[in-house]
C-alpha atoms as a PDB file:
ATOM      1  CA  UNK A   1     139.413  79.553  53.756  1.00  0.00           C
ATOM      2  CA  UNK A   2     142.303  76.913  54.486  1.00  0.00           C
ATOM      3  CA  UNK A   3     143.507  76.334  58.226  1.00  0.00           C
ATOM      4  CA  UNK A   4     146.323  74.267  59.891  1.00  0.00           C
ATOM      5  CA  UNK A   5     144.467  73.178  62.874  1.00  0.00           C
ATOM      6  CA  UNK A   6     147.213  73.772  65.650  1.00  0.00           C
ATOM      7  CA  UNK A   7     147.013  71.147  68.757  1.00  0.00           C
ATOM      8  CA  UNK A   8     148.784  71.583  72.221  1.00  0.00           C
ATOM      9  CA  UNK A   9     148.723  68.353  74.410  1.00  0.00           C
ATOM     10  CA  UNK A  10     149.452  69.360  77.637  1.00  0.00           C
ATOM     11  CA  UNK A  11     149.200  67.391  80.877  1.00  0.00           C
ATOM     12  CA  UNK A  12     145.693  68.473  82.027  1.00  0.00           C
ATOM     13  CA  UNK A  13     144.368  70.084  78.766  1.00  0.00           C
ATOM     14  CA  UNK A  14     144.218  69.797  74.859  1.00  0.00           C
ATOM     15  CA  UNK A  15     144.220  73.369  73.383  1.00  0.00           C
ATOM     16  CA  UNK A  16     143.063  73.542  69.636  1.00  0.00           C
ATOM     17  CA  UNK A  17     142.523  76.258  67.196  1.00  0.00           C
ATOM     18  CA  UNK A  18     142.548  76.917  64.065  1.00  0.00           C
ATOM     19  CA  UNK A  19     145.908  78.999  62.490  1.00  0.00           C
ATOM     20  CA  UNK A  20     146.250  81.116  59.278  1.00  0.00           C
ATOM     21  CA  UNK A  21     149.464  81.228  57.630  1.00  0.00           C
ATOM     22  CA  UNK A  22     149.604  84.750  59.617  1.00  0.00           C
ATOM     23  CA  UNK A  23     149.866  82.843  63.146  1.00  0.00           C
ATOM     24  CA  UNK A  24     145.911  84.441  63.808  1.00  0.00           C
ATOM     25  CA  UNK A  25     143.600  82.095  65.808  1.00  0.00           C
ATOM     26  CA  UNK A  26     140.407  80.699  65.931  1.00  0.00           C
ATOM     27  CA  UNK A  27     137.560  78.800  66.590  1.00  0.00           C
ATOM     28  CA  UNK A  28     139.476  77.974  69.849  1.00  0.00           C
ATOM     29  CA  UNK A  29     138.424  74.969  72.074  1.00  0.00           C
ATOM     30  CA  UNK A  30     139.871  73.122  75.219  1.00  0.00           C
ATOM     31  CA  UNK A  31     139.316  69.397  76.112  1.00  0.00           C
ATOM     32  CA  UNK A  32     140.755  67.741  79.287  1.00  0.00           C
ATOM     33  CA  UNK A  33     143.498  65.207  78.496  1.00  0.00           C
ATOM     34  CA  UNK A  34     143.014  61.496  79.371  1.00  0.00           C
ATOM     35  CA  UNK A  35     144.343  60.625  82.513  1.00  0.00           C
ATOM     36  CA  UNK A  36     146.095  57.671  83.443  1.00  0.00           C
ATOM     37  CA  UNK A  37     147.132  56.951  79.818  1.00  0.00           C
ATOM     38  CA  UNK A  38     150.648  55.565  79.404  1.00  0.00           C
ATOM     39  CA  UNK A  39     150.090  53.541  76.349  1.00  0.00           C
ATOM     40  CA  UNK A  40     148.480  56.756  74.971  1.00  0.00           C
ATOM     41  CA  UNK A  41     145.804  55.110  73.567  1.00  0.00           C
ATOM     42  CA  UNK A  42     143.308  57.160  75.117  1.00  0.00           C
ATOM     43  CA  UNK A  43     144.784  60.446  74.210  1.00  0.00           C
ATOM     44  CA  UNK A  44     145.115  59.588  70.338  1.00  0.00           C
ATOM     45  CA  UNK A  45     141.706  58.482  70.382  1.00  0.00           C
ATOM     46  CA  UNK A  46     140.679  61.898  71.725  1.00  0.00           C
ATOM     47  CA  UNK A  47     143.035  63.711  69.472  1.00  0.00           C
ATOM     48  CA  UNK A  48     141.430  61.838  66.526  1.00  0.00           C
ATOM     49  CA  UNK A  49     138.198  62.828  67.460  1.00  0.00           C
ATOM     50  CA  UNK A  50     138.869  66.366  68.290  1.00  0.00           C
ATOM     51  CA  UNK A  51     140.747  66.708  64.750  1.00  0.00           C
ATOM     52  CA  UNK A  52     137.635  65.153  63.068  1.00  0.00           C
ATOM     53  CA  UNK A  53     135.496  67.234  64.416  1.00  0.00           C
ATOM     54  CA  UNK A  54     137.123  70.508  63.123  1.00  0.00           C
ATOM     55  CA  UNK A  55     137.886  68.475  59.965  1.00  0.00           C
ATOM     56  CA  UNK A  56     133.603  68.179  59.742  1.00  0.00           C
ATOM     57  CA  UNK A  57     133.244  71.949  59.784  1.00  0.00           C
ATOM     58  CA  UNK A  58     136.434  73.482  58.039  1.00  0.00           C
ATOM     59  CA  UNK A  59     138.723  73.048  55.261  1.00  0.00           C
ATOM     60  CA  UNK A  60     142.176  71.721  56.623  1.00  0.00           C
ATOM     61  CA  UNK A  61     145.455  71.411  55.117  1.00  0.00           C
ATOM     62  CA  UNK A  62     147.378  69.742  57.928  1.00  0.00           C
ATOM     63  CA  UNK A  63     147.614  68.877  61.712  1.00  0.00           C
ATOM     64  CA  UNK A  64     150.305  70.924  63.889  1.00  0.00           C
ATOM     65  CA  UNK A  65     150.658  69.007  66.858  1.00  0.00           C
ATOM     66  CA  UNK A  66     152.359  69.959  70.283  1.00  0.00           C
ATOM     67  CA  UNK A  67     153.421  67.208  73.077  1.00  0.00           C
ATOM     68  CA  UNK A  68     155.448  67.334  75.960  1.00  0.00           C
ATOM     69  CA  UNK A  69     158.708  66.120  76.901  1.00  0.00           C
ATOM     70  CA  UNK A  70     161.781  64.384  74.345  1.00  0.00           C
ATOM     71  CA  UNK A  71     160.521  64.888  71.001  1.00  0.00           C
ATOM     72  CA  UNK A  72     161.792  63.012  67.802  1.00  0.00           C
ATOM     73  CA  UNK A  73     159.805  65.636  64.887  1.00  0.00           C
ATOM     74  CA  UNK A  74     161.418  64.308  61.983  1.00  0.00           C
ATOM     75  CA  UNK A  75     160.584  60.321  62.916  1.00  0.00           C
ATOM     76  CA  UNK A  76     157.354  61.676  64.137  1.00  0.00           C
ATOM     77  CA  UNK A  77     157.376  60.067  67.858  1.00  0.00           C
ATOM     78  CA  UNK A  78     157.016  61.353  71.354  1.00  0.00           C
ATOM     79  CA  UNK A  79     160.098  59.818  72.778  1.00  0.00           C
ATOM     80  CA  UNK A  80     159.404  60.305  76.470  1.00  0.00           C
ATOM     81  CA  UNK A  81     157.171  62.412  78.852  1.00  0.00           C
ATOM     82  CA  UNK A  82     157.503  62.324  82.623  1.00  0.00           C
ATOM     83  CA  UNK A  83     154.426  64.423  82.355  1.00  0.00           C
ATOM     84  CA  UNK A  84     152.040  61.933  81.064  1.00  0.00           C
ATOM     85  CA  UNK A  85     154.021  58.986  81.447  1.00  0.00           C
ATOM     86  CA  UNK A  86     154.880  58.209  77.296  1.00  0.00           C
ATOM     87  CA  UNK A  87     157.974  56.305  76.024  1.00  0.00           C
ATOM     88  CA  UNK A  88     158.147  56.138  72.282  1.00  0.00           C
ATOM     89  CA  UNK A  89     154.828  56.812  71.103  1.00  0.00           C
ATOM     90  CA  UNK A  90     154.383  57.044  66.937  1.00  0.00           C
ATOM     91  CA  UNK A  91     152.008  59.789  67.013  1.00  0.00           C
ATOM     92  CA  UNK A  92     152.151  61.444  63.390  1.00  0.00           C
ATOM     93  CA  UNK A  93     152.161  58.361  62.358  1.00  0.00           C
ATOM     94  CA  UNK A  94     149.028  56.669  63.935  1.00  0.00           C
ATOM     95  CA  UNK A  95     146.580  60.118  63.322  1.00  0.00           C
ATOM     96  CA  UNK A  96     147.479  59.886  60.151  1.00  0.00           C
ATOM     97  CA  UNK A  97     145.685  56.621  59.594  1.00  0.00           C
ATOM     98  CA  UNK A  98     143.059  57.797  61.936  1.00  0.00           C
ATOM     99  CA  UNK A  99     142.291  61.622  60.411  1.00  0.00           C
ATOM    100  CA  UNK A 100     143.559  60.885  56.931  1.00  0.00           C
ATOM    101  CA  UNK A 101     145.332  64.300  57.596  1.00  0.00           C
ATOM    102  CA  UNK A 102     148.964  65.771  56.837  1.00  0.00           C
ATOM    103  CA  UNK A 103     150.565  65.388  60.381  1.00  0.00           C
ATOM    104  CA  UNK A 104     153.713  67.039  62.473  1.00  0.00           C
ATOM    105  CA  UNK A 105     155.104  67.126  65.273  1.00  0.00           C
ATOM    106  CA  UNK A 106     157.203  69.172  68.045  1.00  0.00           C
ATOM    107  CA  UNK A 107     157.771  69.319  71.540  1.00  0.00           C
ATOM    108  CA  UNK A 108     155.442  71.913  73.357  1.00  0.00           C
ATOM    109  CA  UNK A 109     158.139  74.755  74.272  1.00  0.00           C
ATOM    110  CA  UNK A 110     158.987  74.622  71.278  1.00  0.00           C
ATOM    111  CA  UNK A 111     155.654  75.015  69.338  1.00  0.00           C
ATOM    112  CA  UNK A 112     155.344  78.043  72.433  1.00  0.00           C
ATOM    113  CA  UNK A 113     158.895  79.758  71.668  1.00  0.00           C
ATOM    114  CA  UNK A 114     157.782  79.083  67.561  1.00  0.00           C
ATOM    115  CA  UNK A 115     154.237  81.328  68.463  1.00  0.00           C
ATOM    116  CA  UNK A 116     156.281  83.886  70.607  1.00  0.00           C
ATOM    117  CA  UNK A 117     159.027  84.412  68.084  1.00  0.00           C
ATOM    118  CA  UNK A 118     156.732  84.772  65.015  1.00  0.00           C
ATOM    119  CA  UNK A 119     153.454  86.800  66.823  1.00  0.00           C
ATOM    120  CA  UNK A 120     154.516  87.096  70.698  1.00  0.00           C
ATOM    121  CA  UNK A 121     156.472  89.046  73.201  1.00  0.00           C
ATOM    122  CA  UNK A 122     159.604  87.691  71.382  1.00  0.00           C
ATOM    123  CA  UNK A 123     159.035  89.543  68.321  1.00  0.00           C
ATOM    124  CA  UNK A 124     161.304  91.851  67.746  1.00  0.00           C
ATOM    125  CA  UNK A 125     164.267  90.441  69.924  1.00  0.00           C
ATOM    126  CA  UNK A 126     167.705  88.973  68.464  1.00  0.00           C
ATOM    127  CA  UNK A 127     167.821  86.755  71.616  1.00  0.00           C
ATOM    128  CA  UNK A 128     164.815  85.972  74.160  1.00  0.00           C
ATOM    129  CA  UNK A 129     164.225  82.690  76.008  1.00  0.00           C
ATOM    130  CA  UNK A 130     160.486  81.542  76.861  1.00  0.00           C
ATOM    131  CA  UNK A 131     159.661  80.035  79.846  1.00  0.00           C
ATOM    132  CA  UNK A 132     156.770  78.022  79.802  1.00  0.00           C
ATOM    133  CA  UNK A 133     155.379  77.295  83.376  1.00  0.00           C
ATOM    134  CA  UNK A 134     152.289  74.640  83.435  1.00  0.00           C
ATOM    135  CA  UNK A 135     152.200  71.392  84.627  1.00  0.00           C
ATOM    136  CA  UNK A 136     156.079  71.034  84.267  1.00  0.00           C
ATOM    137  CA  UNK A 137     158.354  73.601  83.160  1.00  0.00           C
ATOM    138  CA  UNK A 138     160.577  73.941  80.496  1.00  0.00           C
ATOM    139  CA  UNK A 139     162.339  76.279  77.871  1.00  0.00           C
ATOM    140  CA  UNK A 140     162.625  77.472  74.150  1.00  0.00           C
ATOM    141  CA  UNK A 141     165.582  79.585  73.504  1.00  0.00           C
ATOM    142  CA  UNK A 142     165.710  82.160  70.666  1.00  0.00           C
ATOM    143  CA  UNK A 143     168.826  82.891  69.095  1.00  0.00           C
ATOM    144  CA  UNK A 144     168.870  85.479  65.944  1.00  0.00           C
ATOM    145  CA  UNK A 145     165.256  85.876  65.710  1.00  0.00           C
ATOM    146  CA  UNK A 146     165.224  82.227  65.278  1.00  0.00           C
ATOM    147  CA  UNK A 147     164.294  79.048  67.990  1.00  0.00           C
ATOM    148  CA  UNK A 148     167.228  77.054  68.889  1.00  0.00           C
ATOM    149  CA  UNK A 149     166.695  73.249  69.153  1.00  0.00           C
ATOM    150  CA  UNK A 150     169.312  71.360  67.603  1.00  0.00           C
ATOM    151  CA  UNK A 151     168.349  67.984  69.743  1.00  0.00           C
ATOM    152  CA  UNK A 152     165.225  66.765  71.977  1.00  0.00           C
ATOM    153  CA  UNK A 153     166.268  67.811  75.216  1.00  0.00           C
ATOM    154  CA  UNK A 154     167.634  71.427  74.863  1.00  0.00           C
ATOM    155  CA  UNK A 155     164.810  73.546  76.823  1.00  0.00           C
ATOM    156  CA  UNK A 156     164.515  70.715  79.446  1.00  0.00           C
ATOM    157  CA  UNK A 157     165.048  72.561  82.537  1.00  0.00           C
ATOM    158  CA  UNK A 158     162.552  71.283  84.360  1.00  0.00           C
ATOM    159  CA  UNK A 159     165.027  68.733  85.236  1.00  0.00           C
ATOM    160  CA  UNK A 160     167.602  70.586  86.351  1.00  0.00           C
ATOM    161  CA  UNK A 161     168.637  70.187  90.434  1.00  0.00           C
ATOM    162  CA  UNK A 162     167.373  72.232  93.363  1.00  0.00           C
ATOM    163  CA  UNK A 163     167.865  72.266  96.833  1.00  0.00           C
ATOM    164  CA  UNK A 164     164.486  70.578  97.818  1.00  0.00           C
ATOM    165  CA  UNK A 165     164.378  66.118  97.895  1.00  0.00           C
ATOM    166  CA  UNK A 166     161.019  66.085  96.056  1.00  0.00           C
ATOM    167  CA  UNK A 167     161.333  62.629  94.246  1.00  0.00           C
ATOM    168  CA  UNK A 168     160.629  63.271  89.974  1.00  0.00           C
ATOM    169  CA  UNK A 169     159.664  61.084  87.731  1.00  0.00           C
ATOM    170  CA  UNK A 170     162.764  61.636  85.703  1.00  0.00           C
ATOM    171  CA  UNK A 171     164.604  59.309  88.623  1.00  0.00           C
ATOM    172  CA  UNK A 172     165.948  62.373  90.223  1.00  0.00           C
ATOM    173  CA  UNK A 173     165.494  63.821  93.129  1.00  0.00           C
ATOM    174  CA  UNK A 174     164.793  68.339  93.895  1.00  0.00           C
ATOM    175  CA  UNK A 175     164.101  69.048  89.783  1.00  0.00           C
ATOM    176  CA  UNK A 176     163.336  72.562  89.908  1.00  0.00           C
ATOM    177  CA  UNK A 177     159.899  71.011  88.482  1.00  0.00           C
ATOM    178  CA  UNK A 178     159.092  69.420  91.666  1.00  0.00           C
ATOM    179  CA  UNK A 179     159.149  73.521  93.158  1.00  0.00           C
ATOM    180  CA  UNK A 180     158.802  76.091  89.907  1.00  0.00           C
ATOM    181  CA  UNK A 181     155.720  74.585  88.459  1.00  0.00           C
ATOM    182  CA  UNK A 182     151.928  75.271  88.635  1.00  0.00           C
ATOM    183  CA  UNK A 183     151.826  71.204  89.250  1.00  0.00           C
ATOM    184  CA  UNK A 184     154.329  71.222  91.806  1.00  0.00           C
ATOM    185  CA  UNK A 185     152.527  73.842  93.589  1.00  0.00           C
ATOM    186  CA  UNK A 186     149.016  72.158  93.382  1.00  0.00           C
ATOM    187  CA  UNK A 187     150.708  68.817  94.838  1.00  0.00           C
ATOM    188  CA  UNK A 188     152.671  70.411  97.751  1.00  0.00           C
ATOM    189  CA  UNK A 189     149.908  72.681  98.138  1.00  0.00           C
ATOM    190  CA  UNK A 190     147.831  69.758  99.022  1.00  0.00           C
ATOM    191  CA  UNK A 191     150.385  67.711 100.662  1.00  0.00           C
ATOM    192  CA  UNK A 192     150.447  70.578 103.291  1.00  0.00           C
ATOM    193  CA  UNK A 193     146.777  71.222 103.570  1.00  0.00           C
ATOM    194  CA  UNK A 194     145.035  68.185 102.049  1.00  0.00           C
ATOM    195  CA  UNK A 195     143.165  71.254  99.410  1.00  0.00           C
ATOM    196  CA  UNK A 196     143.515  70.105  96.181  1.00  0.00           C
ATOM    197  CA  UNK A 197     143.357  73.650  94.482  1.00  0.00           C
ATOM    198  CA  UNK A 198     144.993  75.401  91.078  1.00  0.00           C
ATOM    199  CA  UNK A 199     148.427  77.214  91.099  1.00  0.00           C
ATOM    200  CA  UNK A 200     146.546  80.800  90.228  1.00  0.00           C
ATOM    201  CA  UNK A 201     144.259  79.947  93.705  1.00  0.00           C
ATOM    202  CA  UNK A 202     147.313  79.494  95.673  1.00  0.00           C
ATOM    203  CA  UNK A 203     149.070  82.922  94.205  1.00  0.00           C
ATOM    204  CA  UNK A 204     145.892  84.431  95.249  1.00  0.00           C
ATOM    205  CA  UNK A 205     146.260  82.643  99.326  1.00  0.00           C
ATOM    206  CA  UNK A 206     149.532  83.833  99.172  1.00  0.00           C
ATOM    207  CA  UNK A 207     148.529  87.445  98.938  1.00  0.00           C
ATOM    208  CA  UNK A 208     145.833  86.946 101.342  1.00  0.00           C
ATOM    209  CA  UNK A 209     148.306  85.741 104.459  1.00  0.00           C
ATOM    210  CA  UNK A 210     147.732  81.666 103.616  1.00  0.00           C
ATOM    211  CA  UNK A 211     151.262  80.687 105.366  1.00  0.00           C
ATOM    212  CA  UNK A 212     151.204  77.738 103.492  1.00  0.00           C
ATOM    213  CA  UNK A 213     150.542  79.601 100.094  1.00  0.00           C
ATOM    214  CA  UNK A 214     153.083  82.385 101.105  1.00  0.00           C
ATOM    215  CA  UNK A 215     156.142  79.516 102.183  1.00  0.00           C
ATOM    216  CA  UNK A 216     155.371  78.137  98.794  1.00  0.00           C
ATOM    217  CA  UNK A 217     155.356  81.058  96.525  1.00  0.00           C
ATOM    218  CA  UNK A 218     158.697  81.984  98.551  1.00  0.00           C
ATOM    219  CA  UNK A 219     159.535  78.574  97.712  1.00  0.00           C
ATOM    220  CA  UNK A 220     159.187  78.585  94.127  1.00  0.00           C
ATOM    221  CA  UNK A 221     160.125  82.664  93.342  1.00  0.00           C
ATOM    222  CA  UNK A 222     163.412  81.344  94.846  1.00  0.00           C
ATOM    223  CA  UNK A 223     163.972  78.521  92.770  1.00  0.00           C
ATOM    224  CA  UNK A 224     163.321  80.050  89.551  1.00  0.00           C
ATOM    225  CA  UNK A 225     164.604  83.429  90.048  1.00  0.00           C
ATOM    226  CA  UNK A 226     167.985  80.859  90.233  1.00  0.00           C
ATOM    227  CA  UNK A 227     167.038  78.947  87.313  1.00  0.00           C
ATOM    228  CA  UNK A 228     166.670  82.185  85.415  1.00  0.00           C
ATOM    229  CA  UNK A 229     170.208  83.363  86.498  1.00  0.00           C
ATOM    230  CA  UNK A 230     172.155  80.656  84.526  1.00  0.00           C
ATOM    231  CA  UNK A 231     169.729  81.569  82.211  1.00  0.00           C
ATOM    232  CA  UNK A 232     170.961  84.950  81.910  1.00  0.00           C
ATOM    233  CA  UNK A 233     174.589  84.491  82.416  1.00  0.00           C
ATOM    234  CA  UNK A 234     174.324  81.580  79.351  1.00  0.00           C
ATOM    235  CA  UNK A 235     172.343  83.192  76.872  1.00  0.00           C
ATOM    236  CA  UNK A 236     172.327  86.782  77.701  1.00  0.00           C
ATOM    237  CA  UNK A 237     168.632  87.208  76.035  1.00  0.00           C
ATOM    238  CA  UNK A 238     167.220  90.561  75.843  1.00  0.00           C
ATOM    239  CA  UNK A 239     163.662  89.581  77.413  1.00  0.00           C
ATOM    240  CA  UNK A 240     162.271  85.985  79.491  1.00  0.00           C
ATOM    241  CA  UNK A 241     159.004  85.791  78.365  1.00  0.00           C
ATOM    242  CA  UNK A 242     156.599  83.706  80.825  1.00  0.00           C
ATOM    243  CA  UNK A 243     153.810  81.832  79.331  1.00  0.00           C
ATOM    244  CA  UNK A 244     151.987  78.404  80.477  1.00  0.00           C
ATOM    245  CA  UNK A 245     149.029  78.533  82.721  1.00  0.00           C
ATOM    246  CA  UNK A 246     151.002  80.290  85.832  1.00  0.00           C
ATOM    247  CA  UNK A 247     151.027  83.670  83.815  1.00  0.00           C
ATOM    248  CA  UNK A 248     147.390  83.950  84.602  1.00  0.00           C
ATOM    249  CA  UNK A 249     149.118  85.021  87.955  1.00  0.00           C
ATOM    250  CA  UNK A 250     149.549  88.377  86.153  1.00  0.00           C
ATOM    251  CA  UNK A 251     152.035  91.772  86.646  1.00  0.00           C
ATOM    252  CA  UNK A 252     152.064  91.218  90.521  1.00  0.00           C
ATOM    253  CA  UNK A 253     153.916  87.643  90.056  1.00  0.00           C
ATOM    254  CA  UNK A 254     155.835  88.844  87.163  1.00  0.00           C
ATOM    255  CA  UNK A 255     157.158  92.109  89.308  1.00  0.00           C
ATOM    256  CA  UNK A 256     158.139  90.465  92.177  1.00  0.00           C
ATOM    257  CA  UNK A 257     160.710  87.895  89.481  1.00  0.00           C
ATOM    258  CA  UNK A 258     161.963  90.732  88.159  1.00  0.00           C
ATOM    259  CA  UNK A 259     162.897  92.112  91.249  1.00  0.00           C
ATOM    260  CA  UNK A 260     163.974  88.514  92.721  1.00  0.00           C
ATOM    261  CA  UNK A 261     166.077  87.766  89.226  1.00  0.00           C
ATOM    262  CA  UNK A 262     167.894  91.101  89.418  1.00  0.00           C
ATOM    263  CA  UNK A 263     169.025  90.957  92.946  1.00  0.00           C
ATOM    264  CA  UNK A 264     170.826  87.471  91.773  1.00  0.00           C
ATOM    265  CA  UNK A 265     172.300  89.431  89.070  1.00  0.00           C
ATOM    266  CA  UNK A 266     175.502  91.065  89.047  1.00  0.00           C
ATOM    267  CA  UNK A 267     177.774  91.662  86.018  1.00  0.00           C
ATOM    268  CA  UNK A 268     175.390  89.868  83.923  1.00  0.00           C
ATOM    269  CA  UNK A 269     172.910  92.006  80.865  1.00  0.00           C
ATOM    270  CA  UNK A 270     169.364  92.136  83.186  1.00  0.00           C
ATOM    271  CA  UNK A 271     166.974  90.575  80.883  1.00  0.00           C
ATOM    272  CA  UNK A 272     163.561  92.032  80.706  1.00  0.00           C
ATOM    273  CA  UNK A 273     160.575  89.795  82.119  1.00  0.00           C
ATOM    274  CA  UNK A 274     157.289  89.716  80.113  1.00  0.00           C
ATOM    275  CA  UNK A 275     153.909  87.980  80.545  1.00  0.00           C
ATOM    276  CA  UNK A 276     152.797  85.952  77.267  1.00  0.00           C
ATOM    277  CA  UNK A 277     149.523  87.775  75.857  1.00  0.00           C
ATOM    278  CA  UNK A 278     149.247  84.831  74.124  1.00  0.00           C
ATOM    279  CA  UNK A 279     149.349  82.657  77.196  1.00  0.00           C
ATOM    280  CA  UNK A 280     147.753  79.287  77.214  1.00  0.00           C
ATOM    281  CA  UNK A 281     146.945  79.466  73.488  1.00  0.00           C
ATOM    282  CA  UNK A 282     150.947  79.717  72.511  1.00  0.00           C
ATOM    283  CA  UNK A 283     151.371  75.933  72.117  1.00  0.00           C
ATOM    284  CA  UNK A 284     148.537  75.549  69.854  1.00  0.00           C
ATOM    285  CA  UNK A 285     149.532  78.597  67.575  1.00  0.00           C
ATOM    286  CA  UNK A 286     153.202  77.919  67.316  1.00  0.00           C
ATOM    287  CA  UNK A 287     152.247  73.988  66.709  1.00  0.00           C
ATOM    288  CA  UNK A 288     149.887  75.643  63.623  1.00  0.00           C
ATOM    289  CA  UNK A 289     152.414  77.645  62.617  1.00  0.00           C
ATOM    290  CA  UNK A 290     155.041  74.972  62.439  1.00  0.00           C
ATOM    291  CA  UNK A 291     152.894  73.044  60.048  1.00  0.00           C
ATOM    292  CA  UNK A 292     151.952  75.606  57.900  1.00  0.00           C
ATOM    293  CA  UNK A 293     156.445  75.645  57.113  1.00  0.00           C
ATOM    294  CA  UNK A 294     156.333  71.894  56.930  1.00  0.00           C
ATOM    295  CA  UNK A 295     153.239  70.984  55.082  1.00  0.00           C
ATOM    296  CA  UNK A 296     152.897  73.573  52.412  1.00  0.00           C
END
């Protein structure tokens, strides 16, 4: 049976799976990104080998593949990822060479709005917006049943100000990335404690009376619950849906947005707030997805 192998690159993990033209999964495997890898050397190495290895085992047609960060899909290059520190990297065009494979490319959210549209919590809904939480945070926006990206940096609102003087590596200072994300809350977690420890861990301190877990939860409910309100009074969207590695955090994190969005919410429609099922596997499905329209 033919595959698109469907790749997520993400800032601590490479998700792969294999995707039918259906958007069903398999053979599922997760290998932890090079670190310290600006040239991105490392990380195409790795991607090459993790492509040949499925490519040893399975019939593929193509290569889906999901980065983070400005994305230029029809040129085929990562343009530029605070996440893992990438300007201008030619990736379709240097696996090519290396897996002799079909390649494309997207940027991450939207490979994860493609999955949620087409198989998700997004299914049946004229307009949704997805909200991937992870290392960094960003959006897709669904418009008619259909993803909206017209240009690179629509979804980017990672980079969007806060009240806070964290220091990004955009240049800017408070990005509601440097609060709202399950990186941000492992580094301030550990700038307060010296415990270097995951996002879901600290969810879990928070409920247990960890002040510094609790001030930080506070912290970030606050700042995304106002992210999501310009949200809302923008797009109007019928349901958020909340994927990336923080929705591990589950229907106690996901209540208490809801209930934090809606008392920022006045004349606006009240959007309904959903956990991905698909969680941490989105990225890799929609990225499998997306090749199976471009390749075939």
């Amino acid at each position: 049976m033919s595959h698109m192998l469907g790749v997520d690159l993400g800032g601590t993990d490479i998700k792969s799976a294999l995707i039918d033209s259906e958007g069903n999964f398999s053979h599922s495997k997760s290998t932890p990104t090079p670190k310290e890898d600006p040239s991105a050397e490392a990380s195409i190495a790795k991607l090459a080998e993790i492509i040949n290895d499925y490519q040893s085992e399975y019939e593929l047609l193509g290569v889906g593949l999901a980065v983070p960060g400005l994305v230029d899909a029809s040129a085929g290059i990562a343009k530029y990822s605070g996440t893992l520190g990438w300007r201008d990297i030619p990736m379709v065009e240097r696996l090519q060479k290396l897996t002799s494979l079909p390649v494309t490319l997207e940027h991450d959210v939207t490979a994860i709005g493609h999955a949620e549209n087409r198989v998700g919590e997004a299914k049946d809904a004229q307009g949704a917006v997805v909200i991937a939480i992870g290392t960094a945070i960003a959006a897709s926006v669904i418009i008619d049943s259909a993803v909206y990206h017209p240009h690179p940096a629509v979804g980017e609102i990672g980079h969007t100000p806060t009240g806070n003087d964290r220091p990004c590596v955009c240049g800017l200072t408070g990005c509601l990335e440097m609060t709202a994300s399950g990186g941000a809350l492992s580094r301030n977690y550990k700038s307060l404690t010296g415990d270097q420890i995951s996002a879901f861990e600290i969810f879990q301190r928070s409920e247990n009376d960890d002040e510094h877990a609790k001030f930080l939860i506070d912290e970030f409910m606050d700042a995304l619950s106002t992210g999501l309100v310009f949200v809302a009074a923008l797009v109007g969207p019928d349901v958020i849906v909340v994927s990336g590695g923080v929705s591990q955090a589950g229907e106690n994190f996901i209540q208490r947005l809801q209930q934090e969005l809606n008392n920022k919410l006045s004349i606006h429609k009240i959007p309904t707030l959903k956990l991905s099922k698909l969680q941490a596997k989105a990225g890799s499905i929609g990225a499998g997805l997306l090749a199976w329209e471009r390749l075939t």
